[in-house]
C-alpha atoms as a PDB file:
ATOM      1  CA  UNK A   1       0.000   0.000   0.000  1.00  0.00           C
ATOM      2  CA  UNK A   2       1.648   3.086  -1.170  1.00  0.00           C
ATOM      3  CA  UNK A   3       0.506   6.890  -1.125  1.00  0.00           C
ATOM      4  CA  UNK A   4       2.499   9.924  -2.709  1.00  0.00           C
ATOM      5  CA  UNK A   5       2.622  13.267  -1.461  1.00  0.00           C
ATOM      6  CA  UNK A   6       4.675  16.189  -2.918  1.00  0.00           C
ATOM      7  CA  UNK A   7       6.025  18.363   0.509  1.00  0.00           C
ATOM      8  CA  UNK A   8       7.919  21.105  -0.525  1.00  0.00           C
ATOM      9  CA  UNK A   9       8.803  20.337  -3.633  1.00  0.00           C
ATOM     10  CA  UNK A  10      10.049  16.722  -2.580  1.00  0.00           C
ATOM     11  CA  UNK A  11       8.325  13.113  -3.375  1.00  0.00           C
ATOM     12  CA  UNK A  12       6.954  11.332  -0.619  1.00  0.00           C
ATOM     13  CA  UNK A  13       6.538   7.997  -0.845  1.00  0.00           C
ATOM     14  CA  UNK A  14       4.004   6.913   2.139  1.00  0.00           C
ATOM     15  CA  UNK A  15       4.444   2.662   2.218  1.00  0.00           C
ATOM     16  CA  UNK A  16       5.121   0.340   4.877  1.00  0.00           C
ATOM     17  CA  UNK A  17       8.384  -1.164   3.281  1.00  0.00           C
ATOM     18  CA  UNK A  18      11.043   0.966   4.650  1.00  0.00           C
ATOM     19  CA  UNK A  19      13.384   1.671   2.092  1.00  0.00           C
ATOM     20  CA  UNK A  20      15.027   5.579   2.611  1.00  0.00           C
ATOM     21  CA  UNK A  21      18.367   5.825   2.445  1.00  0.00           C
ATOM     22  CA  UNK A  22      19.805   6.216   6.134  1.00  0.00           C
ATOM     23  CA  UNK A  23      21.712   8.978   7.118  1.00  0.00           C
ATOM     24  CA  UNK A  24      24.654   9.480   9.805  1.00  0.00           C
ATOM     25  CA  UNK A  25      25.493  12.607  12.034  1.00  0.00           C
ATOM     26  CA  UNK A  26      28.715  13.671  10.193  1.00  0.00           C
ATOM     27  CA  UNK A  27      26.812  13.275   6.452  1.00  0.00           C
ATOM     28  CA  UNK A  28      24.099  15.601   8.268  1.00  0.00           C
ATOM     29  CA  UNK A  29      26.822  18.099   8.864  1.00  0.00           C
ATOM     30  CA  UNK A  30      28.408  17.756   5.745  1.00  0.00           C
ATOM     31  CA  UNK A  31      26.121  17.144   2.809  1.00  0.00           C
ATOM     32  CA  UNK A  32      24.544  19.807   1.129  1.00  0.00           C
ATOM     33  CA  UNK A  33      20.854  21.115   2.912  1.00  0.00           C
ATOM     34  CA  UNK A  34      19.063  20.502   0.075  1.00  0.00           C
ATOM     35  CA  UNK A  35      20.031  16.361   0.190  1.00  0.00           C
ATOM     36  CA  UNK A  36      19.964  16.095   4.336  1.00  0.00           C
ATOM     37  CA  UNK A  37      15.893  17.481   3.734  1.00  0.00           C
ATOM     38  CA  UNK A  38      15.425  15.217   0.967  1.00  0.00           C
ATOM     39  CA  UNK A  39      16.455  12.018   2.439  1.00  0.00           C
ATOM     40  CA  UNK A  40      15.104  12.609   5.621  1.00  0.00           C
ATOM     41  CA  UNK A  41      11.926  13.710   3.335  1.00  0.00           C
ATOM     42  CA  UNK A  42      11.815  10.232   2.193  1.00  0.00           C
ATOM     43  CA  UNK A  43      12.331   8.530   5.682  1.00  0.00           C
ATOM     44  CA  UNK A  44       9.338  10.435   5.998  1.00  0.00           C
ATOM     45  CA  UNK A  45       7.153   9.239   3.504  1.00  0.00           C
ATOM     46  CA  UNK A  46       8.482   5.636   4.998  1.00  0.00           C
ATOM     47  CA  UNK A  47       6.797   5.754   8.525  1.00  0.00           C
ATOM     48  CA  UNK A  48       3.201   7.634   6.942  1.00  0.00           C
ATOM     49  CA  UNK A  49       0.242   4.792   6.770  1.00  0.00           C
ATOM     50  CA  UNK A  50      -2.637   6.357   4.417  1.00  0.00           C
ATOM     51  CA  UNK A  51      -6.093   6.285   5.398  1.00  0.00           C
ATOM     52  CA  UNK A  52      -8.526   3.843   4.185  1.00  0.00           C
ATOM     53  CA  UNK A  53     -10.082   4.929   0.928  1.00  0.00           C
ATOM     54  CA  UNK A  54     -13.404   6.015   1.375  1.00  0.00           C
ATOM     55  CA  UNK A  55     -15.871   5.859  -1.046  1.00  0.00           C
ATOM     56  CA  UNK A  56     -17.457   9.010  -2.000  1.00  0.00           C
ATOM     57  CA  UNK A  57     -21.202   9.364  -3.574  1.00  0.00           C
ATOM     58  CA  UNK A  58     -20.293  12.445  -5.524  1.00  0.00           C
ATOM     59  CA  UNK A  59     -17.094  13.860  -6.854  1.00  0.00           C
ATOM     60  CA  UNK A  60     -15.318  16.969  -5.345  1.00  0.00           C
ATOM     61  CA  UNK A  61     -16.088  20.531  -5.464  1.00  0.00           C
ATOM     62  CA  UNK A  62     -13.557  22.056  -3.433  1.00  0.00           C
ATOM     63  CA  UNK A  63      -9.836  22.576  -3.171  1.00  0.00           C
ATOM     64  CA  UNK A  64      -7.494  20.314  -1.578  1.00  0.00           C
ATOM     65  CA  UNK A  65      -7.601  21.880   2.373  1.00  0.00           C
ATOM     66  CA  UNK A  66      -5.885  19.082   4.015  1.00  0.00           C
ATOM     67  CA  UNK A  67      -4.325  15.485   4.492  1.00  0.00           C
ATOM     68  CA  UNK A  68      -4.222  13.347   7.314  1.00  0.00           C
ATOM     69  CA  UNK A  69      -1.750  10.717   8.294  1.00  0.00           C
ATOM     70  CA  UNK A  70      -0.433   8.373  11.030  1.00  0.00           C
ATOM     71  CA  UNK A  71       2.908   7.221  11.745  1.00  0.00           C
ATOM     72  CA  UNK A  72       3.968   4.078  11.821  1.00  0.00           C
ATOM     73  CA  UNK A  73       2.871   2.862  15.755  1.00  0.00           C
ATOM     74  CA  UNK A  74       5.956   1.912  18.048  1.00  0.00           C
ATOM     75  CA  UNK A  75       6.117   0.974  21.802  1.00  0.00           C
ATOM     76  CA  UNK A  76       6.375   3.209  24.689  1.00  0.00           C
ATOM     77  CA  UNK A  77       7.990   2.329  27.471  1.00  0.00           C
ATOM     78  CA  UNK A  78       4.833   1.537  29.322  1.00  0.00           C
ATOM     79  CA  UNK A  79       3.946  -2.197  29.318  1.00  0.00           C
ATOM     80  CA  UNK A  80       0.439  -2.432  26.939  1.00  0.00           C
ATOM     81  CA  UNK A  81       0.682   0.463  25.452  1.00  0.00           C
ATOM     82  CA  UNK A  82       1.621   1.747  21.705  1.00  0.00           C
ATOM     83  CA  UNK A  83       2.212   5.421  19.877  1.00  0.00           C
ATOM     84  CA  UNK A  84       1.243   6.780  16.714  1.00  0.00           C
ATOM     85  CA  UNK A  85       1.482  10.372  15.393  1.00  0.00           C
ATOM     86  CA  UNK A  86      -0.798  11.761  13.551  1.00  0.00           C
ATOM     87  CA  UNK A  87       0.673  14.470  10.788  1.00  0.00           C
ATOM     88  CA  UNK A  88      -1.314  16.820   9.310  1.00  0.00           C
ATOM     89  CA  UNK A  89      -0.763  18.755   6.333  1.00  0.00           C
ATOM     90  CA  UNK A  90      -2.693  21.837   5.078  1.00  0.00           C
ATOM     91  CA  UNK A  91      -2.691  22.814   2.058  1.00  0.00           C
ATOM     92  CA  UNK A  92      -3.453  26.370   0.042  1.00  0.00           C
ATOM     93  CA  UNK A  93      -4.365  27.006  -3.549  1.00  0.00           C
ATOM     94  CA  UNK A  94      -0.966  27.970  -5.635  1.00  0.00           C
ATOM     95  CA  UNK A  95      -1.146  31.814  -6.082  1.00  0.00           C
ATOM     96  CA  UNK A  96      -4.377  31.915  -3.782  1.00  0.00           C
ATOM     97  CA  UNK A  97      -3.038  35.402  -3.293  1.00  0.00           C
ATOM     98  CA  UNK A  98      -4.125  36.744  -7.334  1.00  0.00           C
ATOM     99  CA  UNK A  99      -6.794  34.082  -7.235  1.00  0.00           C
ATOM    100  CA  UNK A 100     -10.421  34.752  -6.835  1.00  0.00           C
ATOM    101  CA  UNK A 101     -11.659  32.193  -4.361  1.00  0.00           C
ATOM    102  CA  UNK A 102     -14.585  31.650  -6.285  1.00  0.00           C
ATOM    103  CA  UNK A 103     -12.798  30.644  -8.848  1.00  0.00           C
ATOM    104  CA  UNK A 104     -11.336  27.615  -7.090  1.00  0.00           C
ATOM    105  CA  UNK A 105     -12.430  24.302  -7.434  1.00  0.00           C
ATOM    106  CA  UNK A 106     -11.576  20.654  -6.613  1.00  0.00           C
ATOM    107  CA  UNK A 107      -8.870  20.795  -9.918  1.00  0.00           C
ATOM    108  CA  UNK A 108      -6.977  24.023  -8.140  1.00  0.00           C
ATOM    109  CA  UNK A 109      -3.486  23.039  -7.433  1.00  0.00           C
ATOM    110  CA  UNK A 110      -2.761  23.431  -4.261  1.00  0.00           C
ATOM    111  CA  UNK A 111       0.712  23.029  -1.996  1.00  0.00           C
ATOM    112  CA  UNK A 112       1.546  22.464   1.363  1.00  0.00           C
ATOM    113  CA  UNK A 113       1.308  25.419   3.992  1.00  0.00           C
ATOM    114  CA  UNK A 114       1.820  23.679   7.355  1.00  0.00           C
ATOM    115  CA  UNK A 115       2.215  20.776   9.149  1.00  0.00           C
ATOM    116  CA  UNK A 116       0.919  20.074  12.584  1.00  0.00           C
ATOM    117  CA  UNK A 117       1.556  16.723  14.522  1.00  0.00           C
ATOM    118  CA  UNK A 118       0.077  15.456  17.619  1.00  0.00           C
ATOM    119  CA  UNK A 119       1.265  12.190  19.391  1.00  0.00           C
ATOM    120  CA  UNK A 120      -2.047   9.543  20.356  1.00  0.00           C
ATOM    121  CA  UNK A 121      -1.765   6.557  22.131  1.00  0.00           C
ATOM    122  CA  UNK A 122      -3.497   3.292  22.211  1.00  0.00           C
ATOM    123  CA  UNK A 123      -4.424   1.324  25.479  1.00  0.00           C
ATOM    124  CA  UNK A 124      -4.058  -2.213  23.840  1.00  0.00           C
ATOM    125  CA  UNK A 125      -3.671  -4.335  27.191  1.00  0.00           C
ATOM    126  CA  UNK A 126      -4.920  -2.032  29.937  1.00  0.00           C
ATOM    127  CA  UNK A 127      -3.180  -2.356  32.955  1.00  0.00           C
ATOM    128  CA  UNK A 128      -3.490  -5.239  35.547  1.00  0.00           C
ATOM    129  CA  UNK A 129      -1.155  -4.163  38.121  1.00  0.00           C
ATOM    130  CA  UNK A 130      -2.151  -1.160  40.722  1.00  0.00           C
ATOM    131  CA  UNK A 131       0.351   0.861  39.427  1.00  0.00           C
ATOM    132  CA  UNK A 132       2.127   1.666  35.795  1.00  0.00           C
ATOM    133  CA  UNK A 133       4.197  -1.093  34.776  1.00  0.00           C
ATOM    134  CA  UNK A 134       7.306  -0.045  32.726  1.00  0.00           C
ATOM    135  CA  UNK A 135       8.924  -2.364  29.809  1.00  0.00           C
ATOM    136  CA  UNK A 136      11.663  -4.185  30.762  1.00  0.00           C
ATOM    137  CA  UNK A 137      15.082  -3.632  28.370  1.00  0.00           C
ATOM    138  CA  UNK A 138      14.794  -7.255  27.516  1.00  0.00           C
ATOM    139  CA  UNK A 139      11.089  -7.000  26.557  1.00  0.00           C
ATOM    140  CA  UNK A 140      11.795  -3.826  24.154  1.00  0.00           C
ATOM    141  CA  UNK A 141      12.312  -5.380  21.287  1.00  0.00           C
ATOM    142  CA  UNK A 142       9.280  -7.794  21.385  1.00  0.00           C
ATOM    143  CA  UNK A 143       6.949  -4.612  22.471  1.00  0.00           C
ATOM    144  CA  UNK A 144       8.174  -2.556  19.587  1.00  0.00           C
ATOM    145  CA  UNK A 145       7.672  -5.468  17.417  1.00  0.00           C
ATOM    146  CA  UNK A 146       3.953  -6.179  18.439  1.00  0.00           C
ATOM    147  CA  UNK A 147       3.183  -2.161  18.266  1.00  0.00           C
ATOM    148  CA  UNK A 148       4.440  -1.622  14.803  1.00  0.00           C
ATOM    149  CA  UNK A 149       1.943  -4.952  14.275  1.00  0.00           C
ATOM    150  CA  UNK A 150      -1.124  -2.694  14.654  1.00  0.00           C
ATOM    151  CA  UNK A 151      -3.000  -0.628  12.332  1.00  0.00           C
ATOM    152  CA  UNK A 152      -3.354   3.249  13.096  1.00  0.00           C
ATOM    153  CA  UNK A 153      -6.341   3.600  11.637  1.00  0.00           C
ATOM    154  CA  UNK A 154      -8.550   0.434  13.369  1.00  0.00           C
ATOM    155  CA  UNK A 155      -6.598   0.078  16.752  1.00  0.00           C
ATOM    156  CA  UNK A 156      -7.877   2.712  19.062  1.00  0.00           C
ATOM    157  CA  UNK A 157      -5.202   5.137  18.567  1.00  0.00           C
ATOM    158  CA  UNK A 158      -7.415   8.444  19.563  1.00  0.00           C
ATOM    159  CA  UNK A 159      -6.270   9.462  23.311  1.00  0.00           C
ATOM    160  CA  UNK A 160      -4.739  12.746  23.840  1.00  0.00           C
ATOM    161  CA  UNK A 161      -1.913  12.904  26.791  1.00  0.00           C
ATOM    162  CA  UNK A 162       1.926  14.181  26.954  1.00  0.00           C
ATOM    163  CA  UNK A 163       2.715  10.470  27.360  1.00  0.00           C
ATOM    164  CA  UNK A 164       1.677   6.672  27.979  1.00  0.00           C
ATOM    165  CA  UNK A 165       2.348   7.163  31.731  1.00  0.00           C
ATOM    166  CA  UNK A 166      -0.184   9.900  31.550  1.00  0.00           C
ATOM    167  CA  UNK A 167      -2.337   7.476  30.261  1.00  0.00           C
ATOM    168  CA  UNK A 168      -1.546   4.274  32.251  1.00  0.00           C
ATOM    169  CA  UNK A 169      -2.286   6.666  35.296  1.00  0.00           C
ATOM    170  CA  UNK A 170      -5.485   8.240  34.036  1.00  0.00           C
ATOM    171  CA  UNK A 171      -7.070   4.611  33.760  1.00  0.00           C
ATOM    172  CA  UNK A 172      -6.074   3.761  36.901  1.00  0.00           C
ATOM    173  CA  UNK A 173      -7.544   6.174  38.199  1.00  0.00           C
ATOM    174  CA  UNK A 174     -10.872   5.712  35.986  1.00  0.00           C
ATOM    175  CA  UNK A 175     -11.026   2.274  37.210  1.00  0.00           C
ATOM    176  CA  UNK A 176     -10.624   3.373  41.110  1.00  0.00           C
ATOM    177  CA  UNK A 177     -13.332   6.229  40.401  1.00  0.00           C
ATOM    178  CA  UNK A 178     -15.519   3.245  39.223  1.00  0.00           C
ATOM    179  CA  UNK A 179     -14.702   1.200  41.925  1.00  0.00           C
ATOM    180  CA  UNK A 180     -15.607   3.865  44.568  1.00  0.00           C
ATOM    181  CA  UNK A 181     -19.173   4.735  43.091  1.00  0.00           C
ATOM    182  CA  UNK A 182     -20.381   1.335  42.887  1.00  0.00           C
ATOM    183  CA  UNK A 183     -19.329   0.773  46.483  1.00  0.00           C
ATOM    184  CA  UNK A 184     -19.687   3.943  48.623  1.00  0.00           C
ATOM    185  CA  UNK A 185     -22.804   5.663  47.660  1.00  0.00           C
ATOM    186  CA  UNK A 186     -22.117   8.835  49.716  1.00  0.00           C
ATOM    187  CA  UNK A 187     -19.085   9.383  47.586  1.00  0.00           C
ATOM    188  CA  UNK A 188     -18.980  13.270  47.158  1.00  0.00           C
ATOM    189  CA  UNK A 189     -20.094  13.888  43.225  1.00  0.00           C
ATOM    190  CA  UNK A 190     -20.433  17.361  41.627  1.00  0.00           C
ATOM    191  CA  UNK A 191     -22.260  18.183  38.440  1.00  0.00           C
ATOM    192  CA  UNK A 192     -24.055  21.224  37.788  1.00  0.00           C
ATOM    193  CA  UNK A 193     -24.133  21.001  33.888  1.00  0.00           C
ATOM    194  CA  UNK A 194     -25.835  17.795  34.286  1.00  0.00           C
ATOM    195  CA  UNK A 195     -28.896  18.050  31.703  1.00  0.00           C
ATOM    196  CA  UNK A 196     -31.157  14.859  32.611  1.00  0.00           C
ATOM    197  CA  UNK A 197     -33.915  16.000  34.838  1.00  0.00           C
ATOM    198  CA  UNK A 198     -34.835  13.133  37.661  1.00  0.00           C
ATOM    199  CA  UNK A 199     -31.494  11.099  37.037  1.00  0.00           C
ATOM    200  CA  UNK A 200     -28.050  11.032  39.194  1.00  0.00           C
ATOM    201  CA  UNK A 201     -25.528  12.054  37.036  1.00  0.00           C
ATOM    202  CA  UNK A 202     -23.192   9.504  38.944  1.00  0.00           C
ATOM    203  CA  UNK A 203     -25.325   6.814  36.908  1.00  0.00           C
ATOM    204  CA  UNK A 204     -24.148   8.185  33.851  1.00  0.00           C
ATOM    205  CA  UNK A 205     -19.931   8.457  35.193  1.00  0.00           C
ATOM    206  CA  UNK A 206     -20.712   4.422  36.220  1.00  0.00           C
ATOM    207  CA  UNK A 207     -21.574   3.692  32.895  1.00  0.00           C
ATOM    208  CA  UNK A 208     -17.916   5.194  31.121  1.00  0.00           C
ATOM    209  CA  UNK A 209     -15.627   2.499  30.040  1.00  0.00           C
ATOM    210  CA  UNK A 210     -12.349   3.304  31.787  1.00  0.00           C
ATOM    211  CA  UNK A 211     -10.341   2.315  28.914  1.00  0.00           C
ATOM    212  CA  UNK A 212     -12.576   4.634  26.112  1.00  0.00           C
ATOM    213  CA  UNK A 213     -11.730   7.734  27.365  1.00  0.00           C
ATOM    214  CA  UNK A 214      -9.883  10.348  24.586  1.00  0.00           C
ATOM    215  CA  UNK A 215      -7.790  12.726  26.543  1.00  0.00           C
ATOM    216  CA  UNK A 216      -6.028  12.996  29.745  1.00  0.00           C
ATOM    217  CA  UNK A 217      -4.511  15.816  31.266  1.00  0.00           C
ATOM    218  CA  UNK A 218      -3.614  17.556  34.370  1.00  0.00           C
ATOM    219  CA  UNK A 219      -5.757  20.056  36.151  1.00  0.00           C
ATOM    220  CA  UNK A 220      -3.685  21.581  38.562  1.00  0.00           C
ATOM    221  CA  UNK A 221      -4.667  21.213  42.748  1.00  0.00           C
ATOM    222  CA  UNK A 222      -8.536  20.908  44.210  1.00  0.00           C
ATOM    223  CA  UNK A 223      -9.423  24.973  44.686  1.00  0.00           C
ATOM    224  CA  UNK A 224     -10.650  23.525  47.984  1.00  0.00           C
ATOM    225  CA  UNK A 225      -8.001  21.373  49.677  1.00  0.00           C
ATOM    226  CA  UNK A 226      -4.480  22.168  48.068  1.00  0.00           C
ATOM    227  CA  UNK A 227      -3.485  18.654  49.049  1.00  0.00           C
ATOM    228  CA  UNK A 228      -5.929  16.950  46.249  1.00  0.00           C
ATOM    229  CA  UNK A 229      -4.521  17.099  42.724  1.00  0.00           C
ATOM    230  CA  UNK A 230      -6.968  17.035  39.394  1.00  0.00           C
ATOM    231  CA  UNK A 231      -6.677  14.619  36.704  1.00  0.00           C
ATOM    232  CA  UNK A 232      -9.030  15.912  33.555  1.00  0.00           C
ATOM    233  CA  UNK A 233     -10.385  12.497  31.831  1.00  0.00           C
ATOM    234  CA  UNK A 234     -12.553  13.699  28.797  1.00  0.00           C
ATOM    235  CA  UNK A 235     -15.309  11.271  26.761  1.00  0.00           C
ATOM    236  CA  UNK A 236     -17.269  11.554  23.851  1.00  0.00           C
ATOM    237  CA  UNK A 237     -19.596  14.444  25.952  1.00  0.00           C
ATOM    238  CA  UNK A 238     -18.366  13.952  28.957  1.00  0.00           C
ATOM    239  CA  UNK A 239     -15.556  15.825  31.037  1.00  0.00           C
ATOM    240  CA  UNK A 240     -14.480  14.454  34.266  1.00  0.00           C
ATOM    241  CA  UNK A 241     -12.204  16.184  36.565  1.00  0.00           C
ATOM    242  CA  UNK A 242     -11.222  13.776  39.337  1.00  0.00           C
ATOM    243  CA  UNK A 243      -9.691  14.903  42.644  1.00  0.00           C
ATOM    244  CA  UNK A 244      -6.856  12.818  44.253  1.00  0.00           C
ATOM    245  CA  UNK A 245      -4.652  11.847  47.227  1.00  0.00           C
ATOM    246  CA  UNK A 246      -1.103  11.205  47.000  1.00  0.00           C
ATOM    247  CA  UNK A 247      -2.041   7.676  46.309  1.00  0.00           C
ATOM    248  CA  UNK A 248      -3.973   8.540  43.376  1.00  0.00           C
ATOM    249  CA  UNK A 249      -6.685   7.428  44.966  1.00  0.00           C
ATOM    250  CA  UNK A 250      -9.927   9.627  44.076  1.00  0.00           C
ATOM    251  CA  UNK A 251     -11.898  11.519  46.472  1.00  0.00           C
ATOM    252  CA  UNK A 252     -14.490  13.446  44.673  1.00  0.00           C
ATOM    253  CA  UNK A 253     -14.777  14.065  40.900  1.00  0.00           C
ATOM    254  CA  UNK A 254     -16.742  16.683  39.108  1.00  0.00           C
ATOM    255  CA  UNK A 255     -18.684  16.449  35.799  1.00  0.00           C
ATOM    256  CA  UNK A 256     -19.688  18.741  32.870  1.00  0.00           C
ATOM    257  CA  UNK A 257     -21.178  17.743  30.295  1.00  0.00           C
ATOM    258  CA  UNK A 258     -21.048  18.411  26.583  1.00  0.00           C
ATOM    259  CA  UNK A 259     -23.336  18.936  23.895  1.00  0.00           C
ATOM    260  CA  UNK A 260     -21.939  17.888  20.936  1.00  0.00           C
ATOM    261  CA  UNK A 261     -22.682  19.393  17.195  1.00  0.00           C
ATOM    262  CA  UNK A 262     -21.868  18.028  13.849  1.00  0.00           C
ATOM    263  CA  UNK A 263     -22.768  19.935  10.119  1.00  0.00           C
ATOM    264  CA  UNK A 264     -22.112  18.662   7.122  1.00  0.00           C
ATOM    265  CA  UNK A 265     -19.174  20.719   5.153  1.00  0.00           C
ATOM    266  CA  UNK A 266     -18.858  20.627   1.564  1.00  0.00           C
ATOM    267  CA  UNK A 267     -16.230  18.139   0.016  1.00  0.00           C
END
């Protein structure tokens, strides 16, 4: 499977055979600019997975705006779970400075303007332990092996966090939060967004999948008691922040909730 893009001038060859020449520090140093950004151009195009094709029901009508990849996944160094980047390039209509826009169409040529990546994760074996578990040096190999196994694109690759520890600590602490609500009923649970008239919106936190959840963050300390720190665990329309002890253990969470919107937009 094979996709070419054209990035600055530069062929990018998007496969999963991984043939670009390699490159070494003093060639980097040495070599002319213009061949360092080529051939790491095409080591590039070697770790990009295209999309699926998607069949359309009627042709184009619009410019080029934008293409969407992910990287090739590889391990982390938490146990059971993988990394993929997604890259996105924007494009702009050539001379879309002396063109009329109404004049543009899905034939416009168009070149890259910017490129934006953002690094998701995947929990493929969520943790069994009570804490993170880290890959052992002997293990690397095999992890990295098994990551690289997975597709992008089918494999759950769509949570948000500075890194798989993040992660491997936000569904710990889902799992505890779930824990806690099914056995202490007085649990303290705050949520004044909470649209569903003659329900408890802690029915509706009990029902979350601790492994589905799409971003993870930090929220600074509880504005309350400066000893509780705030993990933000976000779902489809759901945003949880969950207060905890130095344990991670949770002792009250809060929850707003979304409403979500979706329009159709023009191909």
């Amino acid at each position: 499977m094979k996709a070419i893009l054209l990035v600055g001038g530069l062929i990018i060859s998007a496969s999963t055979a991984f043939a670009a020449p390699s490159i070494r520090k003093p060639e980097s140093r040495s070599e002319p600019p213009g061949k360092v950004i080529q051939t790491l151009a095409a080591q590039f195009g070697d770790i990009l997975i295209p999309p699926p094709s998607v069949e359309r029901k009627k042709p184009p009508e619009r410019p080029l705006s934008r293409l969407l990849y992910m990287t090739v996944p590889r391990a982390t160094d938490v146990v059971g779970i993988c990394e993929s980047t997604s890259v996105l390039f924007r494009m702009e209509p050539v001379g879309s400075e002396s063109v009329d826009s109404e004049q543009w169409d899905a034939n416009t040529q168009v070149k890259v303007s910017d490129i934006s990546t953002r690094p998701l994760y995947a929990l493929v074996i969520p943790p069994v332990e009570a804490q993170t578990v880290y890959v052992e040096e002997e293990d690397e190999a095999s992890a990295e092996t098994a990551c690289r196994k997975l597709d992008p694109y089918t494999a759950n690759f769509d949570i948000d966090a500075d890194s798989a520890s993040q992660v491997a600590r936000g569904y710990l602490i889902m799992k505890r939060l779930l824990a806690t609500l099914h056995t202490s009923p007085a649990f303290p649970v705050n949520c004044p967004s909470y649209s569903k008239p003659g329900t408890d919106c802690r029915d509706a936190i009990v029902k979350l999948d601790p492994v589905a959840f799409s971003a993870v963050s930090d929220c600074g300390r509880s504005p309350t008691d400066d000893r509780l720190s705030c993990r933000r665990l976000s779902y489809m329309s759901i945003d949880l922040q969950v207060y905890v002890d130095g344990n991670d253990a949770p002792q009250t969470v809060a929850m707003s909730e979304y409403v979500v919107l979706g329009h159709s937009i023009k191909d």
